[in-house]
N, C-alpha and C. Protein backbone atom coordinates (compact mmCIF):
# COMPACT_ATOMS: atom_id res chain seq x y z
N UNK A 1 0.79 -1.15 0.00
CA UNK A 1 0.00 0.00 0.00
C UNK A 1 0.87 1.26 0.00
N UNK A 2 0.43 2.46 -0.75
CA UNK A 2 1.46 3.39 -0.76
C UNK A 2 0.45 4.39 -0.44
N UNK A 3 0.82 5.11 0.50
CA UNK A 3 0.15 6.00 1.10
C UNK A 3 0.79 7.65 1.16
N UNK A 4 -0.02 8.03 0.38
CA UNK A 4 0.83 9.97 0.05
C UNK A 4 0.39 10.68 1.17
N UNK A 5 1.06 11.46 1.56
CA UNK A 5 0.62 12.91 2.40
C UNK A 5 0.53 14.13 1.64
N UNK A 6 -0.35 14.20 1.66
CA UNK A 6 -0.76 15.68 1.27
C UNK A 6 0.54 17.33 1.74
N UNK A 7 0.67 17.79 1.15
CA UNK A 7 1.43 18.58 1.85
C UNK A 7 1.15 20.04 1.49
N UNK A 8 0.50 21.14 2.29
CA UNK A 8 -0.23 22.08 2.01
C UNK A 8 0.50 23.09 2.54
N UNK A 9 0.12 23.93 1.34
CA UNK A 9 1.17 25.36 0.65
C UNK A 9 0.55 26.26 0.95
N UNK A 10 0.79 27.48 2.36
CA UNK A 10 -0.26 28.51 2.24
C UNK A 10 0.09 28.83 3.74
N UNK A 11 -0.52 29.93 4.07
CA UNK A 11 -0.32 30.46 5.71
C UNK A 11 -1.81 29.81 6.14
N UNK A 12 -1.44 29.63 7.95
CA UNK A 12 -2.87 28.94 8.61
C UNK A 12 -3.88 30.86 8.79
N UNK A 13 -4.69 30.27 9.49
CA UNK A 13 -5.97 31.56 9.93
C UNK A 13 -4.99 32.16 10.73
N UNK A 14 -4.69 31.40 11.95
CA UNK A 14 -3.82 32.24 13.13
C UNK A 14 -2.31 33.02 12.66
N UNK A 15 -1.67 32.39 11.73
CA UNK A 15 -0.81 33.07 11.17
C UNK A 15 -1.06 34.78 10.57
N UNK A 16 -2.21 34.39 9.87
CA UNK A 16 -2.89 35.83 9.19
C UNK A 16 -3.02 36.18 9.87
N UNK A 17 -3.52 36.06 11.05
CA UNK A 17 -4.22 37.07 12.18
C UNK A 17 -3.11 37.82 13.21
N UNK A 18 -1.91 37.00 13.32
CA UNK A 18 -1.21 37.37 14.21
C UNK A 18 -0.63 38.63 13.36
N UNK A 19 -0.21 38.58 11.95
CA UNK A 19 0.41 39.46 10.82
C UNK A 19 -0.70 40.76 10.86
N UNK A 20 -1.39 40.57 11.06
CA UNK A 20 -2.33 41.62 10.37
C UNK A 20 -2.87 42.37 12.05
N UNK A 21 -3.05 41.93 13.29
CA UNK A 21 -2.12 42.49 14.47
C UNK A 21 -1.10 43.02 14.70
N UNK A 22 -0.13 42.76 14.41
CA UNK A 22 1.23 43.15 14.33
C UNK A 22 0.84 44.59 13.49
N UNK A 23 0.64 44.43 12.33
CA UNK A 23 0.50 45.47 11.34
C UNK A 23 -0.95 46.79 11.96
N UNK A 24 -1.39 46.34 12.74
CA UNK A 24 -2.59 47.33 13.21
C UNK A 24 -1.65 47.74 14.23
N UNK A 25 -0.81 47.53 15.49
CA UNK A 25 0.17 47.81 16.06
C UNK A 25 0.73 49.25 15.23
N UNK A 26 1.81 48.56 14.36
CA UNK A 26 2.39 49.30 13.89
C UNK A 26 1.45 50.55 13.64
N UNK A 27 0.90 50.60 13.04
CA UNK A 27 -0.11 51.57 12.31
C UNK A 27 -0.73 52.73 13.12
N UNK A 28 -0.93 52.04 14.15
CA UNK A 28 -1.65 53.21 15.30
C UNK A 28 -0.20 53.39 16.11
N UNK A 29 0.72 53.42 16.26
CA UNK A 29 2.32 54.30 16.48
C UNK A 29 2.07 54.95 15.41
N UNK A 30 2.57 54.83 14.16
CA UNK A 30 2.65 55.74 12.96
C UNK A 30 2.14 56.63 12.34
N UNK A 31 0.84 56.26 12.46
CA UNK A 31 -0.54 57.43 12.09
C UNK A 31 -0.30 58.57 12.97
N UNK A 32 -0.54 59.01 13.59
CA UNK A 32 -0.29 59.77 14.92
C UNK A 32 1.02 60.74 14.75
N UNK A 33 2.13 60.20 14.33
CA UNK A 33 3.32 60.63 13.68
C UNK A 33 3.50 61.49 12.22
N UNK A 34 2.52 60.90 11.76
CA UNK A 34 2.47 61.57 10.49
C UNK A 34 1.26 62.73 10.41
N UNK A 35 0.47 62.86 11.14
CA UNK A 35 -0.72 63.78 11.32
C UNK A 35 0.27 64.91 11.75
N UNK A 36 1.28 64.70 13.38
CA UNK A 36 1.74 65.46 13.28
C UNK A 36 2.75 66.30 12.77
N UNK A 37 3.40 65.54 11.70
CA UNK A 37 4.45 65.92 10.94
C UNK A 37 3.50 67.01 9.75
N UNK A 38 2.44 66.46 9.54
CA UNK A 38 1.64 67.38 8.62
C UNK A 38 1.49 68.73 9.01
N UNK A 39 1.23 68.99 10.40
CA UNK A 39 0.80 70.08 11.13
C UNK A 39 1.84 70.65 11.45
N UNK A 40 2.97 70.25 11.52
CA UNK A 40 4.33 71.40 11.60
C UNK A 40 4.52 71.41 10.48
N UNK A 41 4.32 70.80 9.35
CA UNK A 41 4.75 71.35 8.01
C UNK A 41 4.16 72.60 7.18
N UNK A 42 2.61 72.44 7.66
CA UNK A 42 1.82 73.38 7.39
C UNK A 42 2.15 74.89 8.06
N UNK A 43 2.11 74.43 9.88
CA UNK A 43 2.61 75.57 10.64
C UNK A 43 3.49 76.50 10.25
N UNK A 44 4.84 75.47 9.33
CA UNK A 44 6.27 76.41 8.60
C UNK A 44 5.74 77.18 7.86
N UNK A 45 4.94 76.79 6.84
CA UNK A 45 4.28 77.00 5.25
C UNK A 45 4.21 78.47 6.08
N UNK A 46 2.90 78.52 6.75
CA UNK A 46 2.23 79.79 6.97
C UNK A 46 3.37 80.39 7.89
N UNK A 47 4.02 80.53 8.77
CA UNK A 47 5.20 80.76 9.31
C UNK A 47 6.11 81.90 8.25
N UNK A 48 7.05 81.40 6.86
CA UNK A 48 7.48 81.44 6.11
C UNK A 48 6.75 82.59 4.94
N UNK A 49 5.37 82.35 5.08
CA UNK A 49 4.45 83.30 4.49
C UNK A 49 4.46 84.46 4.82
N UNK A 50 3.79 84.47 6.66
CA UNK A 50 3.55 85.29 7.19
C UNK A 50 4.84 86.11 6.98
N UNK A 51 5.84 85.99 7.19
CA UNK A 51 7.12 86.95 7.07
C UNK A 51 7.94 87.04 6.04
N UNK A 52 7.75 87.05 4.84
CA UNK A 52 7.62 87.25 3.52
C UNK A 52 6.40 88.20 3.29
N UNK A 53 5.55 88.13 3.33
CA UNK A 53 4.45 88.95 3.65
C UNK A 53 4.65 90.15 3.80
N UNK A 54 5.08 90.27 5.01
CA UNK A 54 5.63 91.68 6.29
C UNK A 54 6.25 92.21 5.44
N UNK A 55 7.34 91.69 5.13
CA UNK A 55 8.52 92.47 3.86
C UNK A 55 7.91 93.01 2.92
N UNK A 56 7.29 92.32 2.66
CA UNK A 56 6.28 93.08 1.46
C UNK A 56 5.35 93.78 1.84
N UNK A 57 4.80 93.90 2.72
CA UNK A 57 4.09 95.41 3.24
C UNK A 57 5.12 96.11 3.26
N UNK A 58 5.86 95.96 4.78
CA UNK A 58 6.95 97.22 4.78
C UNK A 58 7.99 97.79 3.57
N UNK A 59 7.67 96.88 2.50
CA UNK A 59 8.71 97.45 1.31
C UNK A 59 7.41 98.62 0.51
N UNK A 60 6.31 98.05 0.60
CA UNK A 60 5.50 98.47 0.16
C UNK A 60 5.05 100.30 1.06
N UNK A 61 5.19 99.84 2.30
CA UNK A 61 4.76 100.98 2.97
C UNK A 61 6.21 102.60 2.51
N UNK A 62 7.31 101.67 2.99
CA UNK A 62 8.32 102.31 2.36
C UNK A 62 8.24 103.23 1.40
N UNK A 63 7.85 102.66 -0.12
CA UNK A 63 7.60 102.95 -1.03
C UNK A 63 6.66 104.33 -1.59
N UNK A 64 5.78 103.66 -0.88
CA UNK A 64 4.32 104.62 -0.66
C UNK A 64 3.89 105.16 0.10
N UNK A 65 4.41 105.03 1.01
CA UNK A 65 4.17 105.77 2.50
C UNK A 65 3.08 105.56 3.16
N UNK A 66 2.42 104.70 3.07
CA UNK A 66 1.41 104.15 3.81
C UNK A 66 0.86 102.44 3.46
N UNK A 67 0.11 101.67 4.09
CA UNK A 67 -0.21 100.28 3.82
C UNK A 67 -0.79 100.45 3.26
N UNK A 68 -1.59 99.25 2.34
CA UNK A 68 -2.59 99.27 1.36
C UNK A 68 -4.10 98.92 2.26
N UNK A 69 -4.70 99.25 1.44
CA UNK A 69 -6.02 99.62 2.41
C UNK A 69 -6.96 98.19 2.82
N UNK A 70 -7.33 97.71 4.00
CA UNK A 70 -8.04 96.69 3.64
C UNK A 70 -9.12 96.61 3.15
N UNK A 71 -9.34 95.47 1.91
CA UNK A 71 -10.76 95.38 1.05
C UNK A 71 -10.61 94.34 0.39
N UNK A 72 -11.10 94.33 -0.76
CA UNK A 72 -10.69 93.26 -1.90
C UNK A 72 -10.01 93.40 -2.19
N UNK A 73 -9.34 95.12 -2.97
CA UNK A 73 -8.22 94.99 -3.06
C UNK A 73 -6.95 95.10 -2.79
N UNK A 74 -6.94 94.43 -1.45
CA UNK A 74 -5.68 94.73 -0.55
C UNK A 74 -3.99 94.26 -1.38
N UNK A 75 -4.54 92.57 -1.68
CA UNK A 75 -3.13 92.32 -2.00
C UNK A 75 -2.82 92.84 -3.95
N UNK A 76 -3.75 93.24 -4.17
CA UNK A 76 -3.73 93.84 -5.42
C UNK A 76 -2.98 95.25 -5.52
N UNK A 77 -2.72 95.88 -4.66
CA UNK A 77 -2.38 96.64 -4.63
C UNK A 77 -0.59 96.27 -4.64
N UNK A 78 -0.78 95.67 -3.88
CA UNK A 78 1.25 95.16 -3.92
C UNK A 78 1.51 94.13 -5.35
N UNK A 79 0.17 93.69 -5.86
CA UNK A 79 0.67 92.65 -6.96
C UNK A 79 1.06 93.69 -8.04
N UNK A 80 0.52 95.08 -8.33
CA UNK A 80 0.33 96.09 -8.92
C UNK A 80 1.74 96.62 -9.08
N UNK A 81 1.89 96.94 -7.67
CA UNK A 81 3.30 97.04 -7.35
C UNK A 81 4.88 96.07 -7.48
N UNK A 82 4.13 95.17 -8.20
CA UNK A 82 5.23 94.13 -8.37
C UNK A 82 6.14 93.54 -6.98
N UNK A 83 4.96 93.70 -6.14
CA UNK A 83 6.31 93.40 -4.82
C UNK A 83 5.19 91.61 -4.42
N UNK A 84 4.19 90.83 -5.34
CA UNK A 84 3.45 90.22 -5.34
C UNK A 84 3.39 89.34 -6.56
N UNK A 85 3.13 88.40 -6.73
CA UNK A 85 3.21 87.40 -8.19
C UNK A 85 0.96 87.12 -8.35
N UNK A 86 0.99 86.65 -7.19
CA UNK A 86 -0.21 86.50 -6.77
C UNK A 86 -0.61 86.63 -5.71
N UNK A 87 -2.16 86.83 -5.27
CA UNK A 87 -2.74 86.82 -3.84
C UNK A 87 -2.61 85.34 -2.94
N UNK A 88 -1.61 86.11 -1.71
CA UNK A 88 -1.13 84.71 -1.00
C UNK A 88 -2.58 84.08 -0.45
N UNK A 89 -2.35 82.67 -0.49
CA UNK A 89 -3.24 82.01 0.46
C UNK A 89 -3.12 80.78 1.64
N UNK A 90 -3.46 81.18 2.38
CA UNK A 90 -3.91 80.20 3.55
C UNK A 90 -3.72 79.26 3.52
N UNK A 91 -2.40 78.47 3.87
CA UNK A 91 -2.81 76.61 3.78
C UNK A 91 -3.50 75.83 4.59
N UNK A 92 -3.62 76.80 5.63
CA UNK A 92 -4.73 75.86 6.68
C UNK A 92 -6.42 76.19 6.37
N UNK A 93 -6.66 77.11 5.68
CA UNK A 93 -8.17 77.07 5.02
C UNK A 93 -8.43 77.52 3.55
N UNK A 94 -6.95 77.55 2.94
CA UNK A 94 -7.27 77.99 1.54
C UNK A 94 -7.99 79.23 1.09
N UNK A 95 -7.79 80.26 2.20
CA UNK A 95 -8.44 81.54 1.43
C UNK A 95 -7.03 82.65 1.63
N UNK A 96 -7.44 83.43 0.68
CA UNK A 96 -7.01 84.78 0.03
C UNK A 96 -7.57 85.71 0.30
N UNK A 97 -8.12 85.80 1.31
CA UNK A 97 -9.49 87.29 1.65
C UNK A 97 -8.66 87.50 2.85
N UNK A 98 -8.56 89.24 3.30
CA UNK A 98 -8.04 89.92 4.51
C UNK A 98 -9.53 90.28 4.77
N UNK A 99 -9.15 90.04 6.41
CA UNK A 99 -10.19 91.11 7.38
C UNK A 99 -9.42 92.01 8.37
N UNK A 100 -9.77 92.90 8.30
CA UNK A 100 -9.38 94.18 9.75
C UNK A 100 -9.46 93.63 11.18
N UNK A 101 -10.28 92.65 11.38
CA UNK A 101 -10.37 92.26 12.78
C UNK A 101 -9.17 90.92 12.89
N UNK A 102 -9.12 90.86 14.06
CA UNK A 102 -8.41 89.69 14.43
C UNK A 102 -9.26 88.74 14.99
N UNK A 103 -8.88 87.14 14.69
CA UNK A 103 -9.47 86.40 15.11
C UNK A 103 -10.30 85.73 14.17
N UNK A 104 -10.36 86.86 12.85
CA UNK A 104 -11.47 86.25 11.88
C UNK A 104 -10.97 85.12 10.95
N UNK A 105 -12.04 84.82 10.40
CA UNK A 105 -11.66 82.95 10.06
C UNK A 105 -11.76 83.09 8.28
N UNK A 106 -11.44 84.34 8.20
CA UNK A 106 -10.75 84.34 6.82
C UNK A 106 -9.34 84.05 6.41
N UNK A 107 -8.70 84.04 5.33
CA UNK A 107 -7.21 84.04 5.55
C UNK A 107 -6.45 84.43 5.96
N UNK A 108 -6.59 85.54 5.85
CA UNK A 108 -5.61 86.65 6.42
C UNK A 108 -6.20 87.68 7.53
N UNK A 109 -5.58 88.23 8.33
CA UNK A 109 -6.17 89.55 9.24
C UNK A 109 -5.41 90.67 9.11
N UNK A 110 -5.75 91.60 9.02
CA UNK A 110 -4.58 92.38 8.98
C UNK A 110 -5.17 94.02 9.99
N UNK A 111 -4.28 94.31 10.58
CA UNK A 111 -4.29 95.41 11.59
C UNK A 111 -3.18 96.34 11.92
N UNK A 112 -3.47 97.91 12.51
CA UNK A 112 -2.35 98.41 12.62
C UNK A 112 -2.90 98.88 13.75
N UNK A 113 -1.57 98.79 14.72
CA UNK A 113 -1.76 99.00 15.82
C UNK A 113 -1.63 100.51 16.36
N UNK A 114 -1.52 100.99 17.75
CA UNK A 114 -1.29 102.65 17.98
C UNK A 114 -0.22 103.08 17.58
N UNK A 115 0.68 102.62 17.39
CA UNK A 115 2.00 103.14 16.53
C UNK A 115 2.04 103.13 15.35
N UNK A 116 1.12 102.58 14.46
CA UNK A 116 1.22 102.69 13.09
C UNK A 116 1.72 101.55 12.29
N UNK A 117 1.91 100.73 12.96
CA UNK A 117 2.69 99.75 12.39
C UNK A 117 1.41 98.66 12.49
N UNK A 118 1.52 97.76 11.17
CA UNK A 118 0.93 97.09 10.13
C UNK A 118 1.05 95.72 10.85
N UNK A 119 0.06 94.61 11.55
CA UNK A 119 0.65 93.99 11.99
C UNK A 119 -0.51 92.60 10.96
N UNK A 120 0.54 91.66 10.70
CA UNK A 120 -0.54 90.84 9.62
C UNK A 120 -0.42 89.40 10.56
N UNK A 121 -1.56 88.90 10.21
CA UNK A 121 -1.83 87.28 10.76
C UNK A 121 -2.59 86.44 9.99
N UNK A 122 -2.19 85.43 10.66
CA UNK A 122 -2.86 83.98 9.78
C UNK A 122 -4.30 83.52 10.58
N UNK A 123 -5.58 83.86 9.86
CA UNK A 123 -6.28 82.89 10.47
C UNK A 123 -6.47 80.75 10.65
N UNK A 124 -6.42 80.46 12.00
CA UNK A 124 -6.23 79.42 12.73
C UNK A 124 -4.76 78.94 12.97
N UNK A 125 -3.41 80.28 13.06
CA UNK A 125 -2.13 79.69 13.36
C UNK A 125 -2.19 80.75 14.76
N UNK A 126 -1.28 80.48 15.67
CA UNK A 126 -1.04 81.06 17.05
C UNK A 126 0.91 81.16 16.58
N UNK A 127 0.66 82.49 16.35
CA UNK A 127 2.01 83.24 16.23
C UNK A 127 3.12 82.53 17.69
N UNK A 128 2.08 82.75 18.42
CA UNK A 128 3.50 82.63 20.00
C UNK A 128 3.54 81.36 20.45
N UNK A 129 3.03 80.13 19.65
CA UNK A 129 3.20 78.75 19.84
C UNK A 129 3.86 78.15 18.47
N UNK A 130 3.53 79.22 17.09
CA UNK A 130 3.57 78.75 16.15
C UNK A 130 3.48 77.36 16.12
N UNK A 131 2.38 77.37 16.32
CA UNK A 131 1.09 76.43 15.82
C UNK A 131 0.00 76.75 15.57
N UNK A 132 -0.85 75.45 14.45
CA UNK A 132 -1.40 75.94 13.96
C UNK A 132 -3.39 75.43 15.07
N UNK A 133 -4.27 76.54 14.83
CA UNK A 133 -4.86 75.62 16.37
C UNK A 133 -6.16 75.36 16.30
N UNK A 134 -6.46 75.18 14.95
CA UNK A 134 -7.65 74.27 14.39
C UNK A 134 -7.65 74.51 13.33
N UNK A 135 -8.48 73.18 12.08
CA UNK A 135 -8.62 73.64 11.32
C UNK A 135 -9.86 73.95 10.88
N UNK A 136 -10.48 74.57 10.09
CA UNK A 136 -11.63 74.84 9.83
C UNK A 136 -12.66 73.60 9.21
């Protein structure tokens, strides 16, 4: 009598399961890591903006002797001026619109304080944590 054994090619259930554990492990360390790598990358973006920006008011104020007015056409006025390619925008909400107030949840804010001086911000970044502190 000749008797064969079968001999079977393949991973068991518990094998898969232990792999695909392992891999949910991994995954929830890593996720978490990369959310926040997103959010300081963004934070730079607008960071890097914001003061590029400034220069370009104050080259602008320089120039003209006063800031450009807030409205629609605020950054038009410096694109005019060639000190602008285009109207900057927001990477944490994607807008291009200034408001006079602070705090507002447009792109930009822009204000001058009792001395005269032009002070610009990012809506949802915190200048003195530089971070950025929700998104919309």
């Amino acid at each position: 009598m000749n008797i064969r054994r079968r001999v079977r090619k393949g991973f068991t259930l518990v094998e898969i399961l232990i792999v695909v554990v392992i891999l949910g492990i991994l995954a929830a360390i890593v996720v978490p890591q990369f959310t926040s790598a997103t959010n300081q990358s963004r934070a730079g973006n607008v960071r890097a903006q914001l003061r590029s920006l400034e220069n370009q008011l104050e080259l602008h104020r320089a120039r003209t002797g006063q800031y450009p007015a807030v409205g629609a056409d605020f950054w038009n006025d410096l694109i005019t001026a060639g000190l602008l390619k285009t109207a900057p925008v927001n990477p944490v909400n994607n807008s291009s619109s200034v408001a006079a107030a602070a705090g507002a949840t447009t792109g930009w804010t822009w204000t001058i304080d009792a001395n005269g001086n032009g002070i610009l911000g990012a809506s949802y970044f915190d200048e003195t944590t530089n971070e950025i502190t929700a998104t919309p």
